[in-house]
N, C-alpha and C. Protein backbone atom coordinates (compact mmCIF):
# COMPACT_ATOMS: atom_id res chain seq x y z
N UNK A 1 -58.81 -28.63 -2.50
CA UNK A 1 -58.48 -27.31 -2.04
C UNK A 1 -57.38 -26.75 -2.94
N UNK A 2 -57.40 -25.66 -3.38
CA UNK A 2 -56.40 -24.62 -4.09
C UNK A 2 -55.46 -23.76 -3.61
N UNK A 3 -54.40 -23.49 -3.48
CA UNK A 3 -53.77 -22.74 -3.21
C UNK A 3 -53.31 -21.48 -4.16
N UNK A 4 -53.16 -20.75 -3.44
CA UNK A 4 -52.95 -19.55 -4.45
C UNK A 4 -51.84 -19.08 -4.12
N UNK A 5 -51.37 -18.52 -5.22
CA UNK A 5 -49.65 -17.84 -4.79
C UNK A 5 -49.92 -16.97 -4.45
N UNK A 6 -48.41 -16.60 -3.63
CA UNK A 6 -48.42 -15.49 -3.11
C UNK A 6 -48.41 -13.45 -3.76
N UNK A 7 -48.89 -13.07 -3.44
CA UNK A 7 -48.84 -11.86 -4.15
C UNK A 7 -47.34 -11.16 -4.54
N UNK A 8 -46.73 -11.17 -5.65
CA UNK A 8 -45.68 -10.41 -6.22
C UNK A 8 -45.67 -8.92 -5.60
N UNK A 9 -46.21 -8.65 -5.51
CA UNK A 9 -46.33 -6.74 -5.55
C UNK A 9 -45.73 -6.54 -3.92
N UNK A 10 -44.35 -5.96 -4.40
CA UNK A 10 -43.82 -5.37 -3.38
C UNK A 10 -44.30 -3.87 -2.99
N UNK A 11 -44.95 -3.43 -2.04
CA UNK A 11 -45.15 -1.83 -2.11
C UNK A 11 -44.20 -0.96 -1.84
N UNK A 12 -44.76 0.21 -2.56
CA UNK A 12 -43.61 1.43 -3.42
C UNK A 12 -42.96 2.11 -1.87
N UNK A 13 -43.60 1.92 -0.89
CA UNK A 13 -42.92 2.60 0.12
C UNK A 13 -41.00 1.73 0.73
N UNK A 14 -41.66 0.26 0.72
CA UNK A 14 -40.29 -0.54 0.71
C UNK A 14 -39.87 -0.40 -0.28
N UNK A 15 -39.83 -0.26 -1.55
CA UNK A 15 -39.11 0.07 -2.53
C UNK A 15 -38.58 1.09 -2.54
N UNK A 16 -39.36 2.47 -1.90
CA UNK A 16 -38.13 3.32 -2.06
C UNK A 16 -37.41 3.95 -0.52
N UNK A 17 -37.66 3.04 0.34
CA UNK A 17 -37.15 2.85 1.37
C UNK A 17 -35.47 1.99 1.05
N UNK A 18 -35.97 0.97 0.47
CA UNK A 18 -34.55 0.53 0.02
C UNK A 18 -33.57 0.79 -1.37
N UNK A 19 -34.18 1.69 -2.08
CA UNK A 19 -32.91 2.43 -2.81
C UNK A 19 -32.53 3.83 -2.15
N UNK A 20 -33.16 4.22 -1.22
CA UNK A 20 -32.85 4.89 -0.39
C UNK A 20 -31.42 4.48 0.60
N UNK A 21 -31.42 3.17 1.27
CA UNK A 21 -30.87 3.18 1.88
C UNK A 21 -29.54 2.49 0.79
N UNK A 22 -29.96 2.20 -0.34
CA UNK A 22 -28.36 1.89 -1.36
C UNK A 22 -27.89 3.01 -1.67
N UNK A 23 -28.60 3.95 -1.79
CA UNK A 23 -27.88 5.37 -2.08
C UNK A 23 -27.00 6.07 -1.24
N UNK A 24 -27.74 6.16 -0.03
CA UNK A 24 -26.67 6.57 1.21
C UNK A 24 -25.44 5.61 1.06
N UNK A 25 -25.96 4.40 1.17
CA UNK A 25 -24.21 3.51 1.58
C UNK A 25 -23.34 3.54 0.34
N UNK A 26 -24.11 3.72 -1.17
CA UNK A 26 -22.86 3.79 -2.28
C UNK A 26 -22.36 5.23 -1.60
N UNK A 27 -23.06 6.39 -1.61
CA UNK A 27 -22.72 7.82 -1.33
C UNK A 27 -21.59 7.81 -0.35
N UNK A 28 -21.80 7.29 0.88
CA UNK A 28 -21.07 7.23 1.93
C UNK A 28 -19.51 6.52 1.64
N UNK A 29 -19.69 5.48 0.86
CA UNK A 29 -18.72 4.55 0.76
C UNK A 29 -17.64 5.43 -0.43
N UNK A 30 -18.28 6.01 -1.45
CA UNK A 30 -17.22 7.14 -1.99
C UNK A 30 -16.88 8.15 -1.48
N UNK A 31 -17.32 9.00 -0.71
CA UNK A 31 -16.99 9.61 -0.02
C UNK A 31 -15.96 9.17 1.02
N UNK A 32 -16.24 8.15 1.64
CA UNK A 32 -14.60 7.92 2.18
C UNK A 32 -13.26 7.54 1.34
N UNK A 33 -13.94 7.05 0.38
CA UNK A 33 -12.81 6.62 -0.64
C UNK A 33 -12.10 7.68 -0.74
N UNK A 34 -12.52 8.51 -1.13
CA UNK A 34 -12.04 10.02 -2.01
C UNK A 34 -11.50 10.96 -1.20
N UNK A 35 -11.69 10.51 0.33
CA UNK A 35 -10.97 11.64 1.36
C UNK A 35 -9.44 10.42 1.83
N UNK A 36 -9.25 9.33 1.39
CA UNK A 36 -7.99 8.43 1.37
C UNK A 36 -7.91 8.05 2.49
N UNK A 37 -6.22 7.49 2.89
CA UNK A 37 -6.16 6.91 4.14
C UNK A 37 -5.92 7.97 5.50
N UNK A 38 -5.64 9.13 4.83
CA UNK A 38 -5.54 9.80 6.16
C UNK A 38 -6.41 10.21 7.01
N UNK A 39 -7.94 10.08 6.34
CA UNK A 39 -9.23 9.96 7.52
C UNK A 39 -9.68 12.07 6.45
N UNK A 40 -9.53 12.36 6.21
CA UNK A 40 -9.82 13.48 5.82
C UNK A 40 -8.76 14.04 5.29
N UNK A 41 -9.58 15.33 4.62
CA UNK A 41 -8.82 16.25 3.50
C UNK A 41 -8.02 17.25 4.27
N UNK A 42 -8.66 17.77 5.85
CA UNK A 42 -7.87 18.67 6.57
C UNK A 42 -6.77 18.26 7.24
N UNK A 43 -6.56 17.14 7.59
CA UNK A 43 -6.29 16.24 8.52
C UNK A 43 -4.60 16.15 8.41
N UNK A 44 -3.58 16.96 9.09
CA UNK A 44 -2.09 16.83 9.09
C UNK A 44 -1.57 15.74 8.77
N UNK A 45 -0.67 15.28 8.06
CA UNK A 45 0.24 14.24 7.88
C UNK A 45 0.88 14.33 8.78
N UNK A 46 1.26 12.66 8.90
CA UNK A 46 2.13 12.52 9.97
C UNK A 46 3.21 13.23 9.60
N UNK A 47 4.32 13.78 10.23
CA UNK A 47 5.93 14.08 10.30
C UNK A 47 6.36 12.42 9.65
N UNK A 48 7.80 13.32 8.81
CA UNK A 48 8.49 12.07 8.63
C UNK A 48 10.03 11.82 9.50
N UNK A 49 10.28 10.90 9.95
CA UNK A 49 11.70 11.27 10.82
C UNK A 49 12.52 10.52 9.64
N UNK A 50 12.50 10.21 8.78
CA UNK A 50 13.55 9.23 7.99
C UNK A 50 12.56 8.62 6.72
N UNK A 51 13.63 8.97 6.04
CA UNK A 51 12.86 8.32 4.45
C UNK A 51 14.66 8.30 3.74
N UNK A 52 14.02 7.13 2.82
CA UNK A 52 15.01 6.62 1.61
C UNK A 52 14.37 6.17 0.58
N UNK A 53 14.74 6.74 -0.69
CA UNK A 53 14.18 6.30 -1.90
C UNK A 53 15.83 5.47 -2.11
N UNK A 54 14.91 4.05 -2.54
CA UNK A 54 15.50 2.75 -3.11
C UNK A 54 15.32 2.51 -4.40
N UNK A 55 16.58 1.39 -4.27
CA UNK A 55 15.85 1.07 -6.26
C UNK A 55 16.18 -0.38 -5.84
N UNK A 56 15.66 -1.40 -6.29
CA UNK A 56 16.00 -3.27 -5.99
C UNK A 56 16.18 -3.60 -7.27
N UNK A 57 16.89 -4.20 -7.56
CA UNK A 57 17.55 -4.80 -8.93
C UNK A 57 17.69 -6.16 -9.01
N UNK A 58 17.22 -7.00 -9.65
CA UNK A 58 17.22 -8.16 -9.83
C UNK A 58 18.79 -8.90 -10.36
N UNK A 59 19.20 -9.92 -9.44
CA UNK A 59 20.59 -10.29 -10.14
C UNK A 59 20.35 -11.35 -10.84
N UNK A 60 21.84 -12.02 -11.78
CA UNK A 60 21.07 -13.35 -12.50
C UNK A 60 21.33 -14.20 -11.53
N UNK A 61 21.90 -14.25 -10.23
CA UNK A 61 22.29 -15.89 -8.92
C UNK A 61 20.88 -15.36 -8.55
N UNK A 62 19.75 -14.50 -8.77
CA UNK A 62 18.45 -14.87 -7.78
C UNK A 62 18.68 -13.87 -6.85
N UNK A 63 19.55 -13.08 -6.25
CA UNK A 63 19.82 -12.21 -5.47
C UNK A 63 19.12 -11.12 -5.99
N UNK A 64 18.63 -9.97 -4.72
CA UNK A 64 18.30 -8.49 -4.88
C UNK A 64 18.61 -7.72 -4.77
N UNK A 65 19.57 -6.82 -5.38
CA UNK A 65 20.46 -6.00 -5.03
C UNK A 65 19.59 -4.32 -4.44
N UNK A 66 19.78 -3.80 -3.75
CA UNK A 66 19.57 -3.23 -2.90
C UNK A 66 20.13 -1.50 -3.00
N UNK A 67 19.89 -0.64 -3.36
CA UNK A 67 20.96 0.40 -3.46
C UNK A 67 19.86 1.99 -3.40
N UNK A 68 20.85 2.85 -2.41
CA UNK A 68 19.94 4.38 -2.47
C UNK A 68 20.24 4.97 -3.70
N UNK A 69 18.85 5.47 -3.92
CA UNK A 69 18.85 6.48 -5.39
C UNK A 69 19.01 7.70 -5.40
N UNK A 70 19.66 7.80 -3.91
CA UNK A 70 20.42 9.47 -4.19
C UNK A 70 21.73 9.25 -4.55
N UNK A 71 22.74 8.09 -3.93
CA UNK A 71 24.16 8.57 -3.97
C UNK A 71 24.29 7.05 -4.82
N UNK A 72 23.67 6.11 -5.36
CA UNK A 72 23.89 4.55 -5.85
C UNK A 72 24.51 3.81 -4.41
N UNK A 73 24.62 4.15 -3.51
CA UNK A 73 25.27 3.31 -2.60
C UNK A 73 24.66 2.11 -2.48
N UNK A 74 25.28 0.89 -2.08
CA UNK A 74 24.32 -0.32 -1.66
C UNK A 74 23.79 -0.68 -0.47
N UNK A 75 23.22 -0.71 -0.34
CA UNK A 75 22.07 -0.51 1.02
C UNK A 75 22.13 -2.33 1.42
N UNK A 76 21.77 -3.36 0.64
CA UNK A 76 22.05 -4.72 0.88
C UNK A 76 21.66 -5.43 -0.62
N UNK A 77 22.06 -6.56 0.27
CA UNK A 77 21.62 -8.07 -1.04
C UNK A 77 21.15 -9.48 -0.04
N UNK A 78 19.80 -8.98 -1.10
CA UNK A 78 19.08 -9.84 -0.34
C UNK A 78 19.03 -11.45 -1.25
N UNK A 79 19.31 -12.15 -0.48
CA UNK A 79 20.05 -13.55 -0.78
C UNK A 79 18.55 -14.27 -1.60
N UNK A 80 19.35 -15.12 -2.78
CA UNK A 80 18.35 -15.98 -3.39
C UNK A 80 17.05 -16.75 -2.57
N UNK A 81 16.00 -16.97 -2.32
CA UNK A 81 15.31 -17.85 -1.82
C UNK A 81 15.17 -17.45 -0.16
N UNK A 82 15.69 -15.81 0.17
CA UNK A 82 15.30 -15.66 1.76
C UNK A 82 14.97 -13.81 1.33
N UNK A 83 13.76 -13.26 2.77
CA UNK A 83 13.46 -12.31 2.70
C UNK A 83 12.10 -12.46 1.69
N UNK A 84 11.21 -12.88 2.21
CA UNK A 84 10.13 -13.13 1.01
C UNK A 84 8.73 -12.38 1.53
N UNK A 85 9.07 -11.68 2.42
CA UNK A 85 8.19 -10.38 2.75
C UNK A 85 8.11 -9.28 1.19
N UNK A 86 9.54 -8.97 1.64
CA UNK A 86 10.23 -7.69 0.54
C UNK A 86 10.15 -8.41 -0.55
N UNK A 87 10.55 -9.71 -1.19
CA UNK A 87 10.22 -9.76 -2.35
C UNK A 87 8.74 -10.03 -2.76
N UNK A 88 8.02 -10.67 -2.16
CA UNK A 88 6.51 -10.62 -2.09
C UNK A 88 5.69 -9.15 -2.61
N UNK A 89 6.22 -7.86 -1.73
CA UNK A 89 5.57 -6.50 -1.49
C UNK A 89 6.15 -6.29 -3.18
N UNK A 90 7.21 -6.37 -2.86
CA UNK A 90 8.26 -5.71 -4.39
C UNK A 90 7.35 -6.07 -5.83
N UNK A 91 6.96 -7.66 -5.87
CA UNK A 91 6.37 -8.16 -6.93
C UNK A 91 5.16 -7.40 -6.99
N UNK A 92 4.20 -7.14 -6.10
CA UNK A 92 3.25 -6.84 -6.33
C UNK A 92 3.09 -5.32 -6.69
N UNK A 93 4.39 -4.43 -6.31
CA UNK A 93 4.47 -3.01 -6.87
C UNK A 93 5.02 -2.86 -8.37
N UNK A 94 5.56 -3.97 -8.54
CA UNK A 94 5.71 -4.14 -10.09
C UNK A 94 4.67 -4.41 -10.92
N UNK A 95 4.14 -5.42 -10.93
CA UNK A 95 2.98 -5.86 -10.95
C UNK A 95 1.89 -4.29 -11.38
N UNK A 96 2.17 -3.44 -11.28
CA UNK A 96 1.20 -2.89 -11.18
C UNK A 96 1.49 -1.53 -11.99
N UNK A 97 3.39 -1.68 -11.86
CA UNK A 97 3.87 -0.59 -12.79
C UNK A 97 3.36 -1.55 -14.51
N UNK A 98 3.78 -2.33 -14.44
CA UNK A 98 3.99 -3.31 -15.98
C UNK A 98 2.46 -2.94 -16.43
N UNK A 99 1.73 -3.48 -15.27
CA UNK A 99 -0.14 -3.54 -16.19
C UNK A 99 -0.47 -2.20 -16.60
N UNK A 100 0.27 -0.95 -15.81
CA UNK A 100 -0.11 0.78 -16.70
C UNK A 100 0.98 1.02 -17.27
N UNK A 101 1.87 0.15 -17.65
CA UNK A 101 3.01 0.53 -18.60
C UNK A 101 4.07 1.52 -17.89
N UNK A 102 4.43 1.39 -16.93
CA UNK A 102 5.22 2.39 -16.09
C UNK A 102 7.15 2.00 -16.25
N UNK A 103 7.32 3.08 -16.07
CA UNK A 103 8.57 2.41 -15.94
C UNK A 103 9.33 2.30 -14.81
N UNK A 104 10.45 1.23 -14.44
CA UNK A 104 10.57 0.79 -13.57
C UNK A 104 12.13 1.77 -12.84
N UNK A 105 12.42 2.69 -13.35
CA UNK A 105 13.45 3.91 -13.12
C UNK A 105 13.06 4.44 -11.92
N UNK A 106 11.79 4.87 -11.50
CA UNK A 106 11.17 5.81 -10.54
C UNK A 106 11.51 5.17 -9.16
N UNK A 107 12.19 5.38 -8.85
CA UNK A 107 12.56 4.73 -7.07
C UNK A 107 11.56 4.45 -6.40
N UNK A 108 11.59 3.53 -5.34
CA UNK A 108 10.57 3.64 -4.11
C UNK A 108 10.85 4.34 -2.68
N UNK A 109 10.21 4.70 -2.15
CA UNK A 109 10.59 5.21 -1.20
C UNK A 109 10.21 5.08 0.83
N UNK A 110 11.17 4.68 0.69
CA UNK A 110 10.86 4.07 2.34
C UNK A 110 10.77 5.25 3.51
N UNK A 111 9.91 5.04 4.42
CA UNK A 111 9.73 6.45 5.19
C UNK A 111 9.26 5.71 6.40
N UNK A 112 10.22 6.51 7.55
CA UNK A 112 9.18 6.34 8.74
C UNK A 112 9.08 7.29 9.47
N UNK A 113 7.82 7.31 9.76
CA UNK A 113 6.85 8.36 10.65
C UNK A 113 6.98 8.50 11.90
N UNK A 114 6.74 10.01 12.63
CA UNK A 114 6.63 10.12 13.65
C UNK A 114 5.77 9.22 14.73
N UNK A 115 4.47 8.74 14.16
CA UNK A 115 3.51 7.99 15.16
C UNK A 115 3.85 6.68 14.74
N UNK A 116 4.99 6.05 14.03
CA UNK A 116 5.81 4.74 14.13
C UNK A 116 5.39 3.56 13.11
N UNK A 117 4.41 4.15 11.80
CA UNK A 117 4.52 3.74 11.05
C UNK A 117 5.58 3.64 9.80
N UNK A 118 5.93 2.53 9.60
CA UNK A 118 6.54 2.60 8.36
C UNK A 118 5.66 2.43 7.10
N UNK A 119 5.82 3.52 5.90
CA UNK A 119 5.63 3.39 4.71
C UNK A 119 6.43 2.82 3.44
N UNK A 120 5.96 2.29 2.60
CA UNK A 120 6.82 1.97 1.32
C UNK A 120 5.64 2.42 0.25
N UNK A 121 6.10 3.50 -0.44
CA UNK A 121 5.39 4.20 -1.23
C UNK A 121 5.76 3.99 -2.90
N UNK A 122 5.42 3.89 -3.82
CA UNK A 122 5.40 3.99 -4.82
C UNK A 122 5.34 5.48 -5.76
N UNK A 123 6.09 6.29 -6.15
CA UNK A 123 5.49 7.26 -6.68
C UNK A 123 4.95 7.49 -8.16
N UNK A 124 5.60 6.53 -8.72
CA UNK A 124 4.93 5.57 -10.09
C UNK A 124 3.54 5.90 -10.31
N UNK A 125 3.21 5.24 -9.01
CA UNK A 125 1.30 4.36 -9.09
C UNK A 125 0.74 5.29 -7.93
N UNK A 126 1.64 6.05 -6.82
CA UNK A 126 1.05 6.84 -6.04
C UNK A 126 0.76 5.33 -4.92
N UNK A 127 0.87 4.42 -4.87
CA UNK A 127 0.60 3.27 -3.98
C UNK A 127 1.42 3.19 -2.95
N UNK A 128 0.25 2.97 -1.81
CA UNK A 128 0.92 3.25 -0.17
C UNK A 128 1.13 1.89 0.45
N UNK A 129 2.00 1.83 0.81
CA UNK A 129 1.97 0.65 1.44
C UNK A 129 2.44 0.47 3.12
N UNK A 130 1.57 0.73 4.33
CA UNK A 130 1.47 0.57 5.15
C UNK A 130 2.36 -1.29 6.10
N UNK A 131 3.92 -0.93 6.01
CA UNK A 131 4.17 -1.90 6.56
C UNK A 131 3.60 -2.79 7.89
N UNK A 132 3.71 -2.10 8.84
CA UNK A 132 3.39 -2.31 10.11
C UNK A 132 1.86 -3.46 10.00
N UNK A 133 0.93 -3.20 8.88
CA UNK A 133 -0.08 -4.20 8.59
C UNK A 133 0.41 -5.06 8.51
N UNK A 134 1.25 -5.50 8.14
CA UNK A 134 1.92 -7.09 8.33
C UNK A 134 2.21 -7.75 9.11
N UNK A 135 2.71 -7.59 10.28
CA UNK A 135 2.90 -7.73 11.50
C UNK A 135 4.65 -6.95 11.76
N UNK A 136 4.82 -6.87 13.05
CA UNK A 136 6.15 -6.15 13.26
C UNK A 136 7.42 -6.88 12.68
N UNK A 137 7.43 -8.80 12.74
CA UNK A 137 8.59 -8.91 11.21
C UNK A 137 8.47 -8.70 10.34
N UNK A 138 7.83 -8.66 9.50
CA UNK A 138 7.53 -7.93 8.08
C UNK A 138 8.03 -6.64 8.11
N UNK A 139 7.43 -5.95 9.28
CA UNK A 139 7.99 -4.55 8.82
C UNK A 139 9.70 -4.14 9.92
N UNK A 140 10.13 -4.80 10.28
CA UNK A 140 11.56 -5.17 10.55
C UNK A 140 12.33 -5.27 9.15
N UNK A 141 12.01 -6.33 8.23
CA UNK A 141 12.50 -6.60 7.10
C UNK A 141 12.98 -5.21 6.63
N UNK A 142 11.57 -4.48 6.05
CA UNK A 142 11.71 -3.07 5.68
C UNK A 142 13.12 -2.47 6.39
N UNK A 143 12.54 -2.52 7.91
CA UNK A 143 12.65 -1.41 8.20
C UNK A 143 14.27 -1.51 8.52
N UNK A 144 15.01 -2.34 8.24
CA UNK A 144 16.71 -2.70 8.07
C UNK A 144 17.83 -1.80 7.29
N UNK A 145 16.66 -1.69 6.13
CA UNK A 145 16.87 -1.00 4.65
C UNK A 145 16.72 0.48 5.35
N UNK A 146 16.65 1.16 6.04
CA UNK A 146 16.45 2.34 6.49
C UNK A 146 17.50 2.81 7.30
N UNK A 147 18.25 3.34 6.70
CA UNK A 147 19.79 3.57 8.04
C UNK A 147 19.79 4.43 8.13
N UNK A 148 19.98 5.20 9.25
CA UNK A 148 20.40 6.93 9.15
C UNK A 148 21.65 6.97 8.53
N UNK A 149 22.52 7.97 8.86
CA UNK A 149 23.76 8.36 8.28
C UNK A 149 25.12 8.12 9.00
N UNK A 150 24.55 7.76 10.73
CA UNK A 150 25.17 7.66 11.21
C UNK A 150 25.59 5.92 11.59
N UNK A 151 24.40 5.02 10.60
CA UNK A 151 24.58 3.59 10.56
C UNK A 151 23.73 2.68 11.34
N UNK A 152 22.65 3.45 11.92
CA UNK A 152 21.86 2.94 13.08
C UNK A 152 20.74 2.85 12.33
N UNK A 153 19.88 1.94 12.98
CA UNK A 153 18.31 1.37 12.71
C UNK A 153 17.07 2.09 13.32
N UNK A 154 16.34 2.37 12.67
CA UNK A 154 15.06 2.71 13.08
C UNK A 154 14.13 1.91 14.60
């Protein structure tokens, strides 16, 4: 007895049934890309109740020096070998100035929002960084570095 293989020939209707349906999902999937994280192009920004543009400076004991880039004041120092949230986030916003050749002058800027997110933004690279994804110590860390004027915490 012989067996015969099976027939190759996929028909043209499943075929273009399924670049059909790759087209919608690439289509769809740029299209959200391109309207960002705020869910749409119309769509209000949150309010900001508090923002600080920072600058972190590397010391030679391993320490991070800490300071606002409006007045140089020092905001903190974050100790050799502790705080490895912020230095973790920090590396990877560098990281990213160095690979497009950026320079590292442009402050970052810490912000928190009316609906209780904290941001750490980049204006370098335009890169958002959604603390609160980390869990609420992580974004404690941040959110220390954020003082009003009158010396109080977010």
């Amino acid at each position: 007895m012989t067996t015969q293989a099976p027939d190759p020939f996929v028909p043209r209707g499943v075929l273009l049934g399924i670049g059909s349906l790759l087209a919608v999902a690439i289509l769809g999937a740029g299209l959200t890309r391109s309207q960002g994280p705020a869910g749409g192009v119309g769509e209000p920004a949150a309010t900001i109740l508090e923002s600080r543009s920072l600058r972190f400076a590397d010391r030679k004991d391993g320490a991070v020096t800490v300071t606002d880039a409006s007045d140089g004041s020092d905001v903190a120092v974050l100790p050799p070998g502790g705080d490895g949230f912020i230095r973790g986030t920090l590396r990877g916003l560098n990281r990213e100035r160095v690979r497009r050749g950026l320079s590292d002058e442009v402050p970052l800027t810490l912000a928190l929002q009316a609906d209780g997110r904290l941001l750490l933004s980049d204006p370098a690279t335009d890169r958002i960084i959604e603390l609160g994804a980390f869990g609420h110590t992580n974004k404690a860390a941040f959110a220390r570095l954020l003082t009003t004027q009158t010396g109080g915490t977010p």
